[in-house]
PDB file of N, CA and C in Angstrom:
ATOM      1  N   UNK A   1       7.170  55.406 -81.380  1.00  0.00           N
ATOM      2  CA  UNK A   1       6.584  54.089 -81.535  1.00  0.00           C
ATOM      3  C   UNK A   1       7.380  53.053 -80.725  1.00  0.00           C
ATOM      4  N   UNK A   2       8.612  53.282 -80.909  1.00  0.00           N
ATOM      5  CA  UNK A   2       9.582  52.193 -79.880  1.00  0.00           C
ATOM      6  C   UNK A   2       9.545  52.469 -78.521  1.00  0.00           C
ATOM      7  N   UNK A   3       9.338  54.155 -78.016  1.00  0.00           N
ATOM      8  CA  UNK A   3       9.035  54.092 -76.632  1.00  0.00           C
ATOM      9  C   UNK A   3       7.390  53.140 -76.025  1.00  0.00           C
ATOM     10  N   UNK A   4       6.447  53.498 -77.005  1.00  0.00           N
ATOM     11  CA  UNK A   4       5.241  52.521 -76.851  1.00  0.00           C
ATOM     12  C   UNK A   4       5.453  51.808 -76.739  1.00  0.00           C
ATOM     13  N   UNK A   5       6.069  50.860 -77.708  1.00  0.00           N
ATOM     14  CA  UNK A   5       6.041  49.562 -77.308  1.00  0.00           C
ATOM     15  C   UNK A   5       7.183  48.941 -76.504  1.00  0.00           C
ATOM     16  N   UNK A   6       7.913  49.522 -75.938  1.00  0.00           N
ATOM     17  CA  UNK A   6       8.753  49.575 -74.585  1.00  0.00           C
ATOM     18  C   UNK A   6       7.722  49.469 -73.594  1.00  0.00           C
ATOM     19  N   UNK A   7       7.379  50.533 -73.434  1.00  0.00           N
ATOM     20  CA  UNK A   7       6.034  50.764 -72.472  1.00  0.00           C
ATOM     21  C   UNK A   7       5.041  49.696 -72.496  1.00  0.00           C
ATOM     22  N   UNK A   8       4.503  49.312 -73.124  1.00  0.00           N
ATOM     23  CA  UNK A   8       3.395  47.973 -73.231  1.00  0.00           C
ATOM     24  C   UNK A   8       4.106  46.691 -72.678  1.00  0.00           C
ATOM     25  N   UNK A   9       5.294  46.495 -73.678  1.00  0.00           N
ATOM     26  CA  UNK A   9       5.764  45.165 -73.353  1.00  0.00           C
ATOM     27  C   UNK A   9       6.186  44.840 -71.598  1.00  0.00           C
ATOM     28  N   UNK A  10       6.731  46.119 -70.908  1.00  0.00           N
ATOM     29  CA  UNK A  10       7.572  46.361 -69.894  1.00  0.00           C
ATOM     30  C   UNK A  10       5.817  46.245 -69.024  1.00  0.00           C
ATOM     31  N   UNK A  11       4.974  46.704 -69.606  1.00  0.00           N
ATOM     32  CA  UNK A  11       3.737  46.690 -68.078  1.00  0.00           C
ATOM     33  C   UNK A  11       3.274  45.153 -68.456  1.00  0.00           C
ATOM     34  N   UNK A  12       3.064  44.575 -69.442  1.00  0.00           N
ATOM     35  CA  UNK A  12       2.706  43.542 -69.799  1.00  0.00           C
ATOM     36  C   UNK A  12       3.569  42.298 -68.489  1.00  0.00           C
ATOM     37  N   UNK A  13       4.901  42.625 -69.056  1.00  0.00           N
ATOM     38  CA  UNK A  13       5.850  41.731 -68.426  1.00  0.00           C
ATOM     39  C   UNK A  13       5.433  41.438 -66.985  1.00  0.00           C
ATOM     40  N   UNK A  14       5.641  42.821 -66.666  1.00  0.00           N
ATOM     41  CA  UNK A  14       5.094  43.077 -64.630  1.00  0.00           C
ATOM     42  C   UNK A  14       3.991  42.791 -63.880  1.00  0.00           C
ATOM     43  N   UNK A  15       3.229  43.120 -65.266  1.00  0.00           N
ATOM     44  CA  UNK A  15       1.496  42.782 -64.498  1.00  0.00           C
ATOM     45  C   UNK A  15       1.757  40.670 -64.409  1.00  0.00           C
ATOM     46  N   UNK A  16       2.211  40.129 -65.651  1.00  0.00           N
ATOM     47  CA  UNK A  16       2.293  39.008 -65.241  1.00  0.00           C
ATOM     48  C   UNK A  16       3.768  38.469 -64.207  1.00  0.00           C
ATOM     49  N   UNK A  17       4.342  39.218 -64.391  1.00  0.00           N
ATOM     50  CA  UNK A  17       5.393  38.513 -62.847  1.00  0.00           C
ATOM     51  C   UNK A  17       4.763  38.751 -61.443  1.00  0.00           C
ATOM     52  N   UNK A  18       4.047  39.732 -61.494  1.00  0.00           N
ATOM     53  CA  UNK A  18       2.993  40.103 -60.322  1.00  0.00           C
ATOM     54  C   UNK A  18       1.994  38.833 -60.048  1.00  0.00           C
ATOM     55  N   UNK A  19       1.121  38.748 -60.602  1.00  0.00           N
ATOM     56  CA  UNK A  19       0.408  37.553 -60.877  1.00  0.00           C
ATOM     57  C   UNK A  19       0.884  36.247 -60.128  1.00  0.00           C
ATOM     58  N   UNK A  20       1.687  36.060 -60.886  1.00  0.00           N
ATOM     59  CA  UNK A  20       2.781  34.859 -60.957  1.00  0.00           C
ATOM     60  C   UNK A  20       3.379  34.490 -59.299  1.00  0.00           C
ATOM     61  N   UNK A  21       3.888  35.777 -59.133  1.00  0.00           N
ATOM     62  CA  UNK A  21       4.212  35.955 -57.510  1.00  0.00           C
ATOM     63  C   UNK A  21       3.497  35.949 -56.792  1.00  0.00           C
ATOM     64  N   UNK A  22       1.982  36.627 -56.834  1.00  0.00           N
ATOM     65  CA  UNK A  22       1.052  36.382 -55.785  1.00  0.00           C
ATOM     66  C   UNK A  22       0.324  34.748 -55.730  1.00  0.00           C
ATOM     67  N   UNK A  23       0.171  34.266 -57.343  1.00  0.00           N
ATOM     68  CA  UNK A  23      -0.110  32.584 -56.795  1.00  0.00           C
ATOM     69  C   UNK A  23       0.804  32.203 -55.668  1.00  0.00           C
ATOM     70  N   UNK A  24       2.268  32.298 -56.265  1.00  0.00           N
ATOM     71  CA  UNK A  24       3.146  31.544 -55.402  1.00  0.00           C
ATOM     72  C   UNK A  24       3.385  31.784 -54.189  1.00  0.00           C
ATOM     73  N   UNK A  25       3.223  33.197 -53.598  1.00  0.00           N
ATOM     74  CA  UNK A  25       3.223  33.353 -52.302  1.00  0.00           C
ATOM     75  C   UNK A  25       1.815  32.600 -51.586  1.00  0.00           C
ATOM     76  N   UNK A  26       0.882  32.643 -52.594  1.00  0.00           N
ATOM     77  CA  UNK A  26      -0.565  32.132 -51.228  1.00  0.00           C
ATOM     78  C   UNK A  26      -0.186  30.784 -51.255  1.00  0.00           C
ATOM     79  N   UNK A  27       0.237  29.563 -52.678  1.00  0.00           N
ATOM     80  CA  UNK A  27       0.687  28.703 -52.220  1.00  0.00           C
ATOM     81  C   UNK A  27       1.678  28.320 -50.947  1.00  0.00           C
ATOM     82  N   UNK A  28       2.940  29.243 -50.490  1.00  0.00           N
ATOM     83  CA  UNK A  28       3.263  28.919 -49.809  1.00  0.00           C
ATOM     84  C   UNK A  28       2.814  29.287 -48.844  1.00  0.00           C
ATOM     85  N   UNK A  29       2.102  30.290 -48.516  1.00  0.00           N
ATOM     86  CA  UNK A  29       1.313  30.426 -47.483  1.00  0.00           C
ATOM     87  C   UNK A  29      -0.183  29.759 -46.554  1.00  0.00           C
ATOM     88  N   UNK A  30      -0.167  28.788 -47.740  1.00  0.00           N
ATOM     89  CA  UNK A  30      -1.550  27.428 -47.623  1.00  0.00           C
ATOM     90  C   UNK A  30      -0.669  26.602 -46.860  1.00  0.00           C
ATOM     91  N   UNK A  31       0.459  26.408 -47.152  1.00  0.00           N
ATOM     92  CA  UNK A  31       1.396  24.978 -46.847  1.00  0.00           C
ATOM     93  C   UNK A  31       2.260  24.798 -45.507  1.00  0.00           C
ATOM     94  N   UNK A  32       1.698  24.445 -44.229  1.00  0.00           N
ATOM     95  CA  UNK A  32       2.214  24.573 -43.017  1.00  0.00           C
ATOM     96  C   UNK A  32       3.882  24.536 -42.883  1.00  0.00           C
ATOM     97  N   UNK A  33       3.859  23.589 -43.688  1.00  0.00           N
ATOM     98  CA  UNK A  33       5.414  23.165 -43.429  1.00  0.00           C
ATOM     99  C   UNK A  33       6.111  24.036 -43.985  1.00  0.00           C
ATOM    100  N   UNK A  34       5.834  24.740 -44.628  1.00  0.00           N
ATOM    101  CA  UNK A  34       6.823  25.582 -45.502  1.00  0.00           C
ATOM    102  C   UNK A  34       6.819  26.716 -44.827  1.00  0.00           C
ATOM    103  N   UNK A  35       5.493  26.925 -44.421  1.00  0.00           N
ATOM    104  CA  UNK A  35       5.107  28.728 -43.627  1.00  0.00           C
ATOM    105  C   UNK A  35       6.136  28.420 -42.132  1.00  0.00           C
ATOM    106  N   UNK A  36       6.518  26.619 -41.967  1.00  0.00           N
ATOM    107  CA  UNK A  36       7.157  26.772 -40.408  1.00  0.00           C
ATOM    108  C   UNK A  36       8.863  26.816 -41.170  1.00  0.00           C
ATOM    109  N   UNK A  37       9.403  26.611 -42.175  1.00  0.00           N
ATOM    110  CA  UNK A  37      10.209  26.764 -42.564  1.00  0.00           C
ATOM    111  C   UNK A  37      10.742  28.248 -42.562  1.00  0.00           C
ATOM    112  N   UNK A  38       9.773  28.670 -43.302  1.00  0.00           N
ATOM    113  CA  UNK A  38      10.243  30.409 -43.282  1.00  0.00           C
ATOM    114  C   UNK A  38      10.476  31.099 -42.112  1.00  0.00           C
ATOM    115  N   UNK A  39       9.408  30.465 -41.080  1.00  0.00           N
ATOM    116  CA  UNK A  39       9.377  31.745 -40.149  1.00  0.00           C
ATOM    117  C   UNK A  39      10.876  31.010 -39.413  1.00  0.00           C
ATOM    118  N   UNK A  40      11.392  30.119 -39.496  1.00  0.00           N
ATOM    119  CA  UNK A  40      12.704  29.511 -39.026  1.00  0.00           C
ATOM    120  C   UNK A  40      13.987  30.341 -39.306  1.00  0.00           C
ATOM    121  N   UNK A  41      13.737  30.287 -40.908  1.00  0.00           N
ATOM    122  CA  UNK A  41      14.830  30.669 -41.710  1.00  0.00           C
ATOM    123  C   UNK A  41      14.826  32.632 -41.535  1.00  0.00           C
ATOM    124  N   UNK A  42      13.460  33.444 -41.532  1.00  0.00           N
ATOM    125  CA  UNK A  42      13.736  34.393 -41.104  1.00  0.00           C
ATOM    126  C   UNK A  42      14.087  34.777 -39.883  1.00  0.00           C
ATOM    127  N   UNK A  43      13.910  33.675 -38.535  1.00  0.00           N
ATOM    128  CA  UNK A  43      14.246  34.055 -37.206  1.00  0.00           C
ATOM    129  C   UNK A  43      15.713  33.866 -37.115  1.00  0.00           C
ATOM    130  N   UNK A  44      16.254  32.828 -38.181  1.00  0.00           N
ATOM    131  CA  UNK A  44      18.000  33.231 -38.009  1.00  0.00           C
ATOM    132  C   UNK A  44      18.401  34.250 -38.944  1.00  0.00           C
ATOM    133  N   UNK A  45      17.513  34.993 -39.667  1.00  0.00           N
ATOM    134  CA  UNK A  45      18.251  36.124 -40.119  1.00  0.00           C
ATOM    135  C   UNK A  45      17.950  37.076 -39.422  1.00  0.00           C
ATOM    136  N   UNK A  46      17.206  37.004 -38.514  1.00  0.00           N
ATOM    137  CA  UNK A  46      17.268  38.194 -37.765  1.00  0.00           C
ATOM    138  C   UNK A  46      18.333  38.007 -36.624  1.00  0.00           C
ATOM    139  N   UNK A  47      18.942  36.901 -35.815  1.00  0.00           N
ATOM    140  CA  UNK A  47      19.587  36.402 -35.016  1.00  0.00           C
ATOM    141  C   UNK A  47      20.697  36.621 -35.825  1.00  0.00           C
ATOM    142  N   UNK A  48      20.881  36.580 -37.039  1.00  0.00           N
ATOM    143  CA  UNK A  48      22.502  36.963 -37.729  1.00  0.00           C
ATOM    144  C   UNK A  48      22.369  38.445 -37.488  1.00  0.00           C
ATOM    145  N   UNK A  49      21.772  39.141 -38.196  1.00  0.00           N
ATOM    146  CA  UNK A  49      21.227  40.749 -38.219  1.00  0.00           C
ATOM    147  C   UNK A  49      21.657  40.823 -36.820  1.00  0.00           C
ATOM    148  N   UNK A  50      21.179  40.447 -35.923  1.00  0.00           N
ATOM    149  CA  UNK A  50      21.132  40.842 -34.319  1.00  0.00           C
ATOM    150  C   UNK A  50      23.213  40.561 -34.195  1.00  0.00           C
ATOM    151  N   UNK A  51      23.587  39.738 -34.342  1.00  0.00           N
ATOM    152  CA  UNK A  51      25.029  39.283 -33.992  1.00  0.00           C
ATOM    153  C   UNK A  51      25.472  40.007 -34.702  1.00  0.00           C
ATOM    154  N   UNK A  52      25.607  40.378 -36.018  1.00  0.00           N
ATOM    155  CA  UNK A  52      26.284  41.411 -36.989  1.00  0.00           C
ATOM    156  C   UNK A  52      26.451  42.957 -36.066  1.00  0.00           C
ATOM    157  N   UNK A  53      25.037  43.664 -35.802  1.00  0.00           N
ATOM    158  CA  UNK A  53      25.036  44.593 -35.301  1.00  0.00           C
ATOM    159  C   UNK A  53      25.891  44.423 -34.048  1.00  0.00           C
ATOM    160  N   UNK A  54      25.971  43.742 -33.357  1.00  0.00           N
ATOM    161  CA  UNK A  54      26.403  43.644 -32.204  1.00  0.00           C
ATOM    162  C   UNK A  54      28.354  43.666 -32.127  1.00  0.00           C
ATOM    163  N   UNK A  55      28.665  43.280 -33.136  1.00  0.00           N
ATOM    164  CA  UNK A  55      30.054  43.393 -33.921  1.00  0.00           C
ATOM    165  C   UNK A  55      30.560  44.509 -34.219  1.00  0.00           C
TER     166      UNK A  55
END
């Protein structure tokens, strides 16, 4: 009975953090300024990534 309701509560939890995460990603993905933010902030992690390796 306690593994059940382990099990319920634990898919319950996920199905709504799932949810939750996909609003928030299309919001930021509606929002120019933010979508030019990211692709900023991931082009210097790849430019760190790139200098790291290069070390």
């Amino acid at each position: 009975m306690l593994g059940l309701t382990f099990a319920v509560t634990g898919f319950v939890w996920c199905l709504c953090l799932a949810l939750l995460a996909a609003q928030f990603s299309q919001k930021l993905r509606e929002n120019p300024a933010i979508k030019s933010i990211l692709n900023r902030v991931s082009g210097l992690v790849f430019i760190g990534l790139g200098v790291k390796l290069l070390t």
